[in-house]
Protein backbone atom coordinates (compact mmCIF):
# COMPACT_ATOMS: atom_id res chain seq x y z
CA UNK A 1 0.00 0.00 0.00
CA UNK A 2 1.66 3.41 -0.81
CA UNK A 3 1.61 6.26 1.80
CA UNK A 4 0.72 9.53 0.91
CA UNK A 5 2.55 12.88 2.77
CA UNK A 6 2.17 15.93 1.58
CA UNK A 7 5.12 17.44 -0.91
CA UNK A 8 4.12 20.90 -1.71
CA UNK A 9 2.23 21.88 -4.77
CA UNK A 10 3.56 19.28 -7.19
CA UNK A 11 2.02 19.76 -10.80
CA UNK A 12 -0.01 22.61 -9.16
CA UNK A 13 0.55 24.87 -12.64
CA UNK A 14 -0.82 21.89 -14.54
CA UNK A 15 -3.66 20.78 -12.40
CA UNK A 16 -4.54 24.62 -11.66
CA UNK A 17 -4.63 25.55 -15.99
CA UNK A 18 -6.41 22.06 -16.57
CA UNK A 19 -8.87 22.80 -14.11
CA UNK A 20 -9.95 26.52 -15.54
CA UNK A 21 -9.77 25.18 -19.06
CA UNK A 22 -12.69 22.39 -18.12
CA UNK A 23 -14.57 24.76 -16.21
CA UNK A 24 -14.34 27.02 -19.00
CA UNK A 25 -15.25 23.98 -22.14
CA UNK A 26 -18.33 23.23 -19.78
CA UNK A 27 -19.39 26.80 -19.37
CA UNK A 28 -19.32 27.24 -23.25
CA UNK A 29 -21.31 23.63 -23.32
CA UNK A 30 -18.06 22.07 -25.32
CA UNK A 31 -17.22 19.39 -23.18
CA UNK A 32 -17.79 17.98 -19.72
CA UNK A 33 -14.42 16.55 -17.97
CA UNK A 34 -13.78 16.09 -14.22
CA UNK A 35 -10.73 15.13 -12.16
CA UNK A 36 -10.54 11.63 -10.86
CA UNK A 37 -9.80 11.70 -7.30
CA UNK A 38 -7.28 9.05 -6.06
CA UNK A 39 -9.41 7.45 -3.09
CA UNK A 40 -7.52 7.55 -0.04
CA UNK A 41 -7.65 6.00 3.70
CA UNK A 42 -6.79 8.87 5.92
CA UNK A 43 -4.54 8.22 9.20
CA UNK A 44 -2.98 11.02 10.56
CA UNK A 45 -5.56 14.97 10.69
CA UNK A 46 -4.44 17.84 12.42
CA UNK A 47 -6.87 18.31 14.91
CA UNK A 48 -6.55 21.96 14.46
CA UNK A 49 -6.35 22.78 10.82
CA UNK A 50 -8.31 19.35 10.06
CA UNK A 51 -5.78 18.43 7.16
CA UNK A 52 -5.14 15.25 6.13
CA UNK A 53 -1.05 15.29 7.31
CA UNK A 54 -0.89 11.36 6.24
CA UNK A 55 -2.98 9.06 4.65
CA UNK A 56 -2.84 5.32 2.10
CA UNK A 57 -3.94 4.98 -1.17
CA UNK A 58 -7.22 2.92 -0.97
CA UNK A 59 -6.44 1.75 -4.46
CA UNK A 60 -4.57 2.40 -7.75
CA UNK A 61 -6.23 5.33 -9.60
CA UNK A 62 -7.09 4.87 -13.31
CA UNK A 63 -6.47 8.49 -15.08
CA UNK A 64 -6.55 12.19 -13.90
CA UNK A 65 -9.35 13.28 -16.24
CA UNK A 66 -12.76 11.47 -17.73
CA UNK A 67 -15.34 12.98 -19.52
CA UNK A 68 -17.18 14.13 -22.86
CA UNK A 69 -16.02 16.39 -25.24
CA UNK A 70 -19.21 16.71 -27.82
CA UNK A 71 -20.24 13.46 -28.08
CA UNK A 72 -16.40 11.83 -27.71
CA UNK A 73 -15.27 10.46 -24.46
CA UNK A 74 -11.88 11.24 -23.77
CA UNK A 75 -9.76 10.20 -20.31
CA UNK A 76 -5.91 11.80 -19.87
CA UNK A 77 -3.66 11.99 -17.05
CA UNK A 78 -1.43 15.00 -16.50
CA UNK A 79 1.94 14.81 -15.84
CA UNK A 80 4.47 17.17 -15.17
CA UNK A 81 8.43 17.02 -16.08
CA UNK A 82 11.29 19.76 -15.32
CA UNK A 83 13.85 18.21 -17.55
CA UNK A 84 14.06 17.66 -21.33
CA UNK A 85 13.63 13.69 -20.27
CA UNK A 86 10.47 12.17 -19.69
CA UNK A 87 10.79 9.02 -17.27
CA UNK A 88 8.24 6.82 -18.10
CA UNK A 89 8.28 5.47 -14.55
CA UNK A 90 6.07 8.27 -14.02
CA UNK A 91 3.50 6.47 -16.36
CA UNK A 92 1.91 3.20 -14.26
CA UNK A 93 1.40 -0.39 -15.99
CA UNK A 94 -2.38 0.26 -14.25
CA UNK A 95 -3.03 3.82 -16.03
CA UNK A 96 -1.72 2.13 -19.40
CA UNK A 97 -3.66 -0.66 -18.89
CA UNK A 98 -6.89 1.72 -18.62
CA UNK A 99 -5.97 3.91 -21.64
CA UNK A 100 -5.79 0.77 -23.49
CA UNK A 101 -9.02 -0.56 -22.77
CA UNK A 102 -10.68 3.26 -23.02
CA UNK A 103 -9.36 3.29 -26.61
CA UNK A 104 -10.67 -0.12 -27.03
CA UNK A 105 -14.11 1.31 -26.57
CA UNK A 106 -13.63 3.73 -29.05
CA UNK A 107 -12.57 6.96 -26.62
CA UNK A 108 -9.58 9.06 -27.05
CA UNK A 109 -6.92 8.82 -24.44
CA UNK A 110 -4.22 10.91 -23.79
CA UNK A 111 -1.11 12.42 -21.81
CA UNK A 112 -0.89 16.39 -21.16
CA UNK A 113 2.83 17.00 -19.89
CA UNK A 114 4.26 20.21 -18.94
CA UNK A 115 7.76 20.91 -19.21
CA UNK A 116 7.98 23.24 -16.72
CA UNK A 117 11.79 24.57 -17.22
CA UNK A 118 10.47 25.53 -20.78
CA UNK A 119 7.03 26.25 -19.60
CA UNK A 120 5.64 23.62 -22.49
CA UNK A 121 2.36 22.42 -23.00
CA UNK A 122 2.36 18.97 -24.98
CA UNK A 123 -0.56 16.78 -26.20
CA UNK A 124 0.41 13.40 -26.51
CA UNK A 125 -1.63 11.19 -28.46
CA UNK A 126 -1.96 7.49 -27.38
CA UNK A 127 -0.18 6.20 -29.91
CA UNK A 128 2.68 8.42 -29.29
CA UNK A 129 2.62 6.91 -26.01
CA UNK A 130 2.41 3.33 -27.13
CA UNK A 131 5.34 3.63 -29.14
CA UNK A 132 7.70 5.09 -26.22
CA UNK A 133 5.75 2.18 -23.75
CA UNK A 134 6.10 -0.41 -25.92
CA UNK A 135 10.15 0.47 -26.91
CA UNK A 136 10.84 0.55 -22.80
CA UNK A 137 8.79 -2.74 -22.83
CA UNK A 138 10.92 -4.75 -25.75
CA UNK A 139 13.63 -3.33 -23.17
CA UNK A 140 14.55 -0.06 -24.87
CA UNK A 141 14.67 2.94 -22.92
CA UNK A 142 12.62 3.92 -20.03
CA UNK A 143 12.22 7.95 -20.72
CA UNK A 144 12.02 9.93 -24.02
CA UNK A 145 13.45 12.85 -25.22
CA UNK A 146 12.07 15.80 -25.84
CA UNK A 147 13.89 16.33 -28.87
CA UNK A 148 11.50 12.84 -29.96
CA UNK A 149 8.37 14.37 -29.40
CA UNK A 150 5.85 15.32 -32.90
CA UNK A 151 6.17 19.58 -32.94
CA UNK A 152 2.87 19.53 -34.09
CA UNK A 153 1.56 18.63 -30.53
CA UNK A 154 2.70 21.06 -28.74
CA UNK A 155 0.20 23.67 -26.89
CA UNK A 156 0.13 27.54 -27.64
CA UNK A 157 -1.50 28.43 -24.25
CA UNK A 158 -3.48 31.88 -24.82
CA UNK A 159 -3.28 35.28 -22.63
CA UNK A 160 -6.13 33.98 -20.38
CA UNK A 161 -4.13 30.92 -19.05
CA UNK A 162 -6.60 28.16 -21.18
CA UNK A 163 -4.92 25.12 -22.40
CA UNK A 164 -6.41 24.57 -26.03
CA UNK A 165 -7.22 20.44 -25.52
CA UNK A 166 -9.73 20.78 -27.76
CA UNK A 167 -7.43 21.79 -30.88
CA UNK A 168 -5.04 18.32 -30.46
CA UNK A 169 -8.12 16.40 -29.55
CA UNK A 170 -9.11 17.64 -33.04
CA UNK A 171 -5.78 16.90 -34.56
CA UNK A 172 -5.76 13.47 -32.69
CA UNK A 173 -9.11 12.56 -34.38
CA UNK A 174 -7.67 13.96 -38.13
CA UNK A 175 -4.23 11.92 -37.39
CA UNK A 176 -6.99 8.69 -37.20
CA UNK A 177 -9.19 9.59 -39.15
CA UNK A 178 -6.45 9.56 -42.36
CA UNK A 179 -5.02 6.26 -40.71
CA UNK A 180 -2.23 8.16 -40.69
CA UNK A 181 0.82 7.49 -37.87
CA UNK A 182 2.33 10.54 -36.06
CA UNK A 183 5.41 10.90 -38.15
């Protein structure tokens, strides 16, 4: 069982511009997406602030993010990376597993990463993914570059701090749609 404590505001940036860019799509009646939350057992609260200061993980989460985006269900998790190197240990066999089976029922399942010592925005298709997950599994390596990633995915966040996940949806769906790869 893993143990939960408290380090900071980890991925806060991501998490915070994810959360007014769904508020916003659902506002506008684009798309309806919520954050998971990772069930947990709590065991230690601050009596006087009633925080959580340490707590187990009930069970292994699937994805950040579910939801609808005009008819299309979509699920991504969000990840967060301050060097040009992506470990894919941050990626779990169990969230894999569930992006797999999503796409298997026709959804669309994604990563968002932020490279935060660029401050980068990247959409990364499933089958982007796959490739880099399936190379570590045939016992390749177990990050990617950033120098490997598709240009073409990258985010162009706008003055009022939305993430535009609807434009690589779109190109996401185009990429399939022409049975095309991502090279």
């Amino acid at each position: 069982m893993a143990t939960w404590n408290s380090r900071g505001l980890r991925g806060s940036v991501l998490e915070e511009m994810i959360n007014r860019t769904i508020e916003s799509l659902r506002d506008k009646g684009l798309a309806l997406i919520q954050k998971i939350p990772t069930p947990i057992t709590p065991i230690t609260i601050d009596k006087q602030s009633r925080h959580i200061t340490l707590a187990y993980f009930d069970q292994k989460s699937t994805v950040d993010y579910i939801g609808v985006v005009q008819g299309i269900p979509v699920c991504f998790d969000a990840k967060e990376c301050a060097a040009d190197t992506f470990p894919l240990a941050n990626l779990h066999p169990h969230q894999v597993a569930f992006m797999t089976d999503f796409e298997k029922q026709q959804g669309v399942s994604f990563l968002l990463l932020y490279f935060s010592s660029r401050q980068e925005f990247y959409y990364m298709p499933y089958s982007e993914m796959m490739e880099f997950w399936n190379r570590m599994e045939r016992g390749g390596r177990k990050s990617f570059l950033i120098s490997e990633l598709d240009p073409s995915y990258y985010l162009d966040v706008t003055n009022d701090s939305f993430l535009p996940i609807l434009e690589g949806i779109q190109k996401d769906l185009n990429v399939r749609d022409a049975g095309g790869s991502l090279s």
